[in-house]
Protein backbone atom coordinates (compact mmCIF):
# COMPACT_ATOMS: atom_id res chain seq x y z
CA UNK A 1 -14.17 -1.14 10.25
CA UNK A 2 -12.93 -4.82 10.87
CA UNK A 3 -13.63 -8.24 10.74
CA UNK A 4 -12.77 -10.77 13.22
CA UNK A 5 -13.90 -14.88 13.81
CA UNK A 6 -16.77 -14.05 11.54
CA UNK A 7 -18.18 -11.21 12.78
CA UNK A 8 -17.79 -7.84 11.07
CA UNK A 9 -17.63 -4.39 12.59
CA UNK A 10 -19.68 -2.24 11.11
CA UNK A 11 -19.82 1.82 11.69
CA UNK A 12 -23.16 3.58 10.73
CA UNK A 13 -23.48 7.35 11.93
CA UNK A 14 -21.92 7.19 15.70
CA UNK A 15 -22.94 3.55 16.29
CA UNK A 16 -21.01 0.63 15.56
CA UNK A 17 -22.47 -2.84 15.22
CA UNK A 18 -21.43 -6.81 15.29
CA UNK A 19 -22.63 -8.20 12.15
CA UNK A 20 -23.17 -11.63 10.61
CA UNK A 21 -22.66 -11.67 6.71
CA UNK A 22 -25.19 -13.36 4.24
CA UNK A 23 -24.36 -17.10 3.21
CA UNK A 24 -24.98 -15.63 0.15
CA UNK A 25 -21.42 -13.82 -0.23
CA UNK A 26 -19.72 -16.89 1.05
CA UNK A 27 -21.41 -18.65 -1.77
CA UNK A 28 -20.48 -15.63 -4.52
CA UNK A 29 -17.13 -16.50 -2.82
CA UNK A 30 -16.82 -12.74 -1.88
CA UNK A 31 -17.13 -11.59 1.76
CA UNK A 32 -16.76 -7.82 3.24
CA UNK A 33 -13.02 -6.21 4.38
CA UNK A 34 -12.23 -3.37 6.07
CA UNK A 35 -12.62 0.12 3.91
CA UNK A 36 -16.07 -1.42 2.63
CA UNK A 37 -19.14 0.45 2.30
CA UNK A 38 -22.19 -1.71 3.28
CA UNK A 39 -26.43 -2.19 3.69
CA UNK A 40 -27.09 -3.88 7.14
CA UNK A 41 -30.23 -5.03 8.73
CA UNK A 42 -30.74 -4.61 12.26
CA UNK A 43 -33.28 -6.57 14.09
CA UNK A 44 -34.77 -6.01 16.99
CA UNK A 45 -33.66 -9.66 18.14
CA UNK A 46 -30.65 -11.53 16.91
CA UNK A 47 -27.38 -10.53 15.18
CA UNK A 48 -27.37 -7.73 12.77
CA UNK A 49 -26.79 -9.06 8.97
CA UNK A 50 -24.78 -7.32 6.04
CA UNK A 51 -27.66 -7.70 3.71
CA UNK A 52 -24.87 -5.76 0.67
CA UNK A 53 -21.51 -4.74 -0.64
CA UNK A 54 -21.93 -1.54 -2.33
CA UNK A 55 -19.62 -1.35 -5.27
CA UNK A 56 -15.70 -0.99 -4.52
CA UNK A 57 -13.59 1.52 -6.32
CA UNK A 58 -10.38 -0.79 -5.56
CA UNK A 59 -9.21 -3.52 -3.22
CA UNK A 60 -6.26 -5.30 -2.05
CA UNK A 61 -6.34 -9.07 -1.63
CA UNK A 62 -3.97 -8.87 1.22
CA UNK A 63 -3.96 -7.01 3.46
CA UNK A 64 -7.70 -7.24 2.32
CA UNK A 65 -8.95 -3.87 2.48
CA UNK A 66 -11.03 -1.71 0.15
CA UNK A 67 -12.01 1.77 -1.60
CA UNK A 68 -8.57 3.34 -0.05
CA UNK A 69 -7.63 6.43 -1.29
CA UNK A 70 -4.11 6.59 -0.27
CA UNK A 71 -1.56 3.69 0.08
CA UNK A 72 1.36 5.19 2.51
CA UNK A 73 4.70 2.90 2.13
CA UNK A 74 6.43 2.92 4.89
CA UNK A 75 10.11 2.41 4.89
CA UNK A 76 12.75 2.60 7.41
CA UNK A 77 16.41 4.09 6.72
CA UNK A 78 17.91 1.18 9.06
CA UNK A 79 16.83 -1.93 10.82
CA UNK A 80 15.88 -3.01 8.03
CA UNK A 81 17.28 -1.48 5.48
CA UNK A 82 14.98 0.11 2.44
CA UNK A 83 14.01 -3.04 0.14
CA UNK A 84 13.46 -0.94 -3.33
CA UNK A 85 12.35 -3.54 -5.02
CA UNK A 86 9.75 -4.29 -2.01
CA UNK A 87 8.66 -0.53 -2.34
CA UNK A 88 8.51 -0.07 -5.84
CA UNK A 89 6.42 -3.41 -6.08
CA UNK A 90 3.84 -1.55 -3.63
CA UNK A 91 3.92 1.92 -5.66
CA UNK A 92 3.26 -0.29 -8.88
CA UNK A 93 0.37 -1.86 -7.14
CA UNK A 94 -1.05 1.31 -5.99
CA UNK A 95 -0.99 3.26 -9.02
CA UNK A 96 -2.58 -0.36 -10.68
CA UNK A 97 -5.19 -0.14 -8.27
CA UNK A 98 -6.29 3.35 -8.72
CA UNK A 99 -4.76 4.94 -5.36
CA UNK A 100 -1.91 7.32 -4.53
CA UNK A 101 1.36 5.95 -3.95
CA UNK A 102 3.12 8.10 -0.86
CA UNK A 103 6.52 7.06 0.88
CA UNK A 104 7.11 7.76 4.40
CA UNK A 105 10.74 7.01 5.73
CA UNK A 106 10.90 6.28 9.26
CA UNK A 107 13.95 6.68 11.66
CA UNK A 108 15.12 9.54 9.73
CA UNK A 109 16.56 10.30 13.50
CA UNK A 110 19.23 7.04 13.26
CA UNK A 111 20.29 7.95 9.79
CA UNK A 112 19.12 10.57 6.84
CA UNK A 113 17.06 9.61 4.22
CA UNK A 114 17.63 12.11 2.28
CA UNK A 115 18.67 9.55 -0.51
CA UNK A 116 15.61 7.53 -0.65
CA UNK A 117 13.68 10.40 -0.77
CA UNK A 118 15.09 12.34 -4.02
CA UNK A 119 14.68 8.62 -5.81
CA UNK A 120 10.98 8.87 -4.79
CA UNK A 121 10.23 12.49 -5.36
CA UNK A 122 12.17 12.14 -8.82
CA UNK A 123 9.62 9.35 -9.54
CA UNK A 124 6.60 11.68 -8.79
CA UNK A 125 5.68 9.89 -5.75
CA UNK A 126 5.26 12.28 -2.48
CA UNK A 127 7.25 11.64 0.16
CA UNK A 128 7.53 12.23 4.25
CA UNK A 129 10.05 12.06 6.07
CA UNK A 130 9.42 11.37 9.77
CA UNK A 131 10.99 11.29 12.77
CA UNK A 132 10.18 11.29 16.81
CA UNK A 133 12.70 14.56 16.64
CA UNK A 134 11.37 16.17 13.48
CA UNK A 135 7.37 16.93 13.73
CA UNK A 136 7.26 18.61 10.52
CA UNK A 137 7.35 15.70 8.47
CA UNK A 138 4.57 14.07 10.45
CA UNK A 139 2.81 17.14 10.75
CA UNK A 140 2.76 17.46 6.97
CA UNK A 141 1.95 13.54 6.62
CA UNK A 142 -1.08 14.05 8.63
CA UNK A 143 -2.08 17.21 6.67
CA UNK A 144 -2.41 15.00 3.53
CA UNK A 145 -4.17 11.98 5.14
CA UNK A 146 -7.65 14.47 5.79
CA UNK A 147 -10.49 13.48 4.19
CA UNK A 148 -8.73 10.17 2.88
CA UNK A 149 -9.20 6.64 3.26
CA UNK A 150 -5.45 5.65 3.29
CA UNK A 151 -3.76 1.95 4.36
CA UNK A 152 -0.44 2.05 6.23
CA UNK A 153 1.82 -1.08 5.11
CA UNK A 154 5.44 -1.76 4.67
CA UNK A 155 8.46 -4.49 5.47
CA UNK A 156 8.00 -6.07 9.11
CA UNK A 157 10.00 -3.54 11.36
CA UNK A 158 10.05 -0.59 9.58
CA UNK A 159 7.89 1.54 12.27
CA UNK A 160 4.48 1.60 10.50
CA UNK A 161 2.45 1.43 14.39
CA UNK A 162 5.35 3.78 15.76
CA UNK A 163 4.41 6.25 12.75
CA UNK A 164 0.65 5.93 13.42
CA UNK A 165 1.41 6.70 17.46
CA UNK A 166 3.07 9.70 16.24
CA UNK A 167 0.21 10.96 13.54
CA UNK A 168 -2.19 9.74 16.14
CA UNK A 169 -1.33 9.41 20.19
CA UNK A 170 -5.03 8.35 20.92
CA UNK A 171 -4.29 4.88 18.88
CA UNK A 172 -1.73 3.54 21.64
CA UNK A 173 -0.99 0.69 19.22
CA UNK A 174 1.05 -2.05 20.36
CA UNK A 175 5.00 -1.70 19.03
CA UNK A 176 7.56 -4.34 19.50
CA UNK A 177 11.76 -3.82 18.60
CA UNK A 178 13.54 -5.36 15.74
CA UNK A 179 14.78 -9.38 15.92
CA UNK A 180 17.92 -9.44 15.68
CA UNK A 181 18.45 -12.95 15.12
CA UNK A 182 15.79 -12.48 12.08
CA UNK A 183 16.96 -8.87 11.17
CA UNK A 184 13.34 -7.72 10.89
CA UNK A 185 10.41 -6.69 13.05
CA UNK A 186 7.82 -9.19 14.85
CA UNK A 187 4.38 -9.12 13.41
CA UNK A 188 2.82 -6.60 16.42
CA UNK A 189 -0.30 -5.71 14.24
CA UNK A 190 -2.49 -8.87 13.97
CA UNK A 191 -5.80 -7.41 12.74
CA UNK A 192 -6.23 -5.05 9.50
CA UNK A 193 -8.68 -2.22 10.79
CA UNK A 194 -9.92 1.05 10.14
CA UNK A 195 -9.99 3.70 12.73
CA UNK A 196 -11.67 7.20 12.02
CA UNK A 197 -9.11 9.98 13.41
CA UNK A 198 -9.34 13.51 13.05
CA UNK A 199 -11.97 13.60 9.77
CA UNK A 200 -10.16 10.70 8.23
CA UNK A 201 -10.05 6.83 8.07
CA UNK A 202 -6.37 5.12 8.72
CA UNK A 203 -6.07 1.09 8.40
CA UNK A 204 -2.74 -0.53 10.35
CA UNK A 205 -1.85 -3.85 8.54
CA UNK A 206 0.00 -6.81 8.83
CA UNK A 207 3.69 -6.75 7.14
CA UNK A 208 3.58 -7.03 3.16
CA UNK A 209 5.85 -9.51 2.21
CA UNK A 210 7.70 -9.78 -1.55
CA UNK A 211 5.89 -13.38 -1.93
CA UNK A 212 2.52 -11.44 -0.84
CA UNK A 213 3.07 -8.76 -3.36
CA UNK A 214 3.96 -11.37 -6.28
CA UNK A 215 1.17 -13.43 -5.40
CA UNK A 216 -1.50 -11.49 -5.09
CA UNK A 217 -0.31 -8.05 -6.98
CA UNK A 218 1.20 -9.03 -10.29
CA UNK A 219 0.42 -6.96 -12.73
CA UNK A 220 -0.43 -7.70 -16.55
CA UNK A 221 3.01 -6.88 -18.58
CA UNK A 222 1.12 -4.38 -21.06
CA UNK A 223 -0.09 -2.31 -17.93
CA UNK A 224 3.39 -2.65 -16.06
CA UNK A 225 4.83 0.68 -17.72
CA UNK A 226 2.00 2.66 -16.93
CA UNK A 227 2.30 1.89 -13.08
CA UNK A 228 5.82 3.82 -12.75
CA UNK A 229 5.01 7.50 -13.02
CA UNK A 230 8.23 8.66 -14.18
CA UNK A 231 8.02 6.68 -17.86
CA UNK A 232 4.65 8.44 -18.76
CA UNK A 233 6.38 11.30 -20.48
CA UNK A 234 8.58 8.96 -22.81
CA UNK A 235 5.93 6.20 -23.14
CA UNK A 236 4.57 5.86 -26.96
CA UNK A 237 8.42 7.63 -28.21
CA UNK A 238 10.88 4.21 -28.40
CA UNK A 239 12.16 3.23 -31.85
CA UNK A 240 10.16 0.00 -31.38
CA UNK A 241 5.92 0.09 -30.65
CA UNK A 242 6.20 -3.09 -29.12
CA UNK A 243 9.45 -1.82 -26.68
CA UNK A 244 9.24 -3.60 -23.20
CA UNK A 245 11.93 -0.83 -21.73
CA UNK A 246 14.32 -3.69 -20.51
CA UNK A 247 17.03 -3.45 -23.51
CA UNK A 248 15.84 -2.76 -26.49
CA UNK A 249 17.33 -0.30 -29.02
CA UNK A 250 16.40 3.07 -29.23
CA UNK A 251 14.30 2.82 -25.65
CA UNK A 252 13.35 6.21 -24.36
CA UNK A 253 13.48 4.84 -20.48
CA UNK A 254 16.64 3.16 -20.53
CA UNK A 255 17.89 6.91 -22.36
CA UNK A 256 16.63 8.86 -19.39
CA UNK A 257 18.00 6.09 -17.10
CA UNK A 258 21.69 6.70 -18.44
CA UNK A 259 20.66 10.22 -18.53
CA UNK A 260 19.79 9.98 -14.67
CA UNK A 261 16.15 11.59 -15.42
CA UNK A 262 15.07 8.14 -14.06
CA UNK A 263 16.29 6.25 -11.30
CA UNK A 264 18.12 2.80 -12.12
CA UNK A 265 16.90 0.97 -8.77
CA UNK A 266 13.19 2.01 -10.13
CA UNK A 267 14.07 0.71 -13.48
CA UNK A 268 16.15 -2.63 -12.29
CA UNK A 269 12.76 -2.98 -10.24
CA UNK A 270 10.61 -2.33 -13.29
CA UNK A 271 12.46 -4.79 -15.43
CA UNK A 272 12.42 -7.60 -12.71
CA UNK A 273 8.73 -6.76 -12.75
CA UNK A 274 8.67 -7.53 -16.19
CA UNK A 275 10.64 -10.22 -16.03
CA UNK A 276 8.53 -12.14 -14.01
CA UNK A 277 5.12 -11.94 -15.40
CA UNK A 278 6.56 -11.54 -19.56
CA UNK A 279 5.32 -15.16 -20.18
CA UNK A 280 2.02 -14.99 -18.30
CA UNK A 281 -0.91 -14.93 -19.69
CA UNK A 282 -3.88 -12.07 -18.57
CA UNK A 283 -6.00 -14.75 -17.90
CA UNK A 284 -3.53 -16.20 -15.77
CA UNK A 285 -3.12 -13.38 -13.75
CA UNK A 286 -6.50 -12.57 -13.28
């Protein structure tokens, strides 16, 4: 559930236990996260041990969680303002890591996001929008999350504990306002952890940052294409086999971008993307 100085939190049936980890993960330089399913030992004396790491279906290096389902995006429609290229480097890195990409927009109260969410639902990403005023967009938001092991992250201010307080009152997480002097949010959550709520599991993280996200999330240039929804359909139909979809003649994606079929902040986000990992090699990245 979490991990903290060491110890890690570990929920088995209705009981929860501290836990010591093996050296032996240290040593395999791996070590459990939150969202992991695990074998522990419990002695009748001592600290309780996570003897194993059962086998992960995904994982994120930070905010270091694991086998999530559903990564929810959160973005505000002011203070701050949406960071595309911020959010379409986290729906890239969902879809690369095998788990559902889903925007929610926050503070559609201040200002409508109508906008941001026709470039998102164009894209074949599902969308919320959600508001203190307007329950039926967290209504519906917490409709989708049952049954789901899902990770709440976004930009530093854009609302992700306020959101969870909403889908969740019991939670009471700590909120704090926008900086004004920084012109984002302090870092409120310090801890990633799971809680189990209503038949699901929800993590709260700390802020994703662009360095984070280009860090620890690049993605191989051959697999970049397949991690924006919208170009499956066209993908395989260029004029050239080897087509990158930045500017090459004859590109199916930049057509349906002049076309408007796809959005040109998704594809100025795809080609900086691109742009930025074209001369690395896999091995580098992995």
């Amino acid at each position: 559930m979490k991990s903290i100085g060491g110890f890690y939190y570990v929920r088995c049936g209705e009981k929860e236990y501290e836990c010591k980890a093996r050296g032996s993960f240290r040593q395999k330089g791996s070590s459990p996260v939150a969202g992991d399913r695990v074998e522990i030992s419990v002695p009748d004396e001592g600290y309780c041990a996570v003897e194993r790491i059962l086998p992960r279906k995904n994982k994120l290096k930070r905010p270091a969680l694991a086998n999530i389902d559903a990564l929810v995006i959160v973005c505000s429609t002011v203070d701050p303002l949406p960071n595309f290229t911020v959010i379409d480097k986290m729906t890239a890195a969902a879809v690369n890591n095998s788990m559902a990409p889903v925007l929610a927009i926050s503070k559609n109260d201040i200002k409508n996001g109508d906008e941001v969410a026709e470039i998102y639902r164009k894209s074949g990403i599902q969308v919320f929008q959600c508001s203190p005023e307007d329950q039926s967009g967290v209504d519906a938001l917490r409709e989708f999350l049952k049954n789901k092991v899902s990770a709440f992250t976004g930009n530093s201010g854009v609302g992700k504990s306020t959101l969870l307080n909403l889908l969740f009152p019991s939670l009471d997480l700590a909120t704090g306002d926008i900086s004004e002097k920084l012109g984002r949010g302090r870092h409120t959550t310090r801890v990633v952890e799971l809680f189990e709520l209503d038949g699901c599991y929800v993590a709260d993280t700390p802020g994703f940052s662009t360095v984070d996200l280009q860090r620890y999330e690049m993605i191989d240039k051959e697999q970049l294409q397949y991690c924006f929804p919208e170009f499956e359909k066209y993908l395989g139909q260029c004029q050239f086999t080897s087509c990158s979809h930045t500017c090459e003649k004859g590109c199916k994606i930049l057509d349906a971008v002049q076309s408007g079929e796809i959005s040109p902040s998704r594809h100025k986000s795809y080609v900086q993307m691109y742009n930025e990992v074209k001369d690395i090699k896999h091995w580098q990245i992995k």
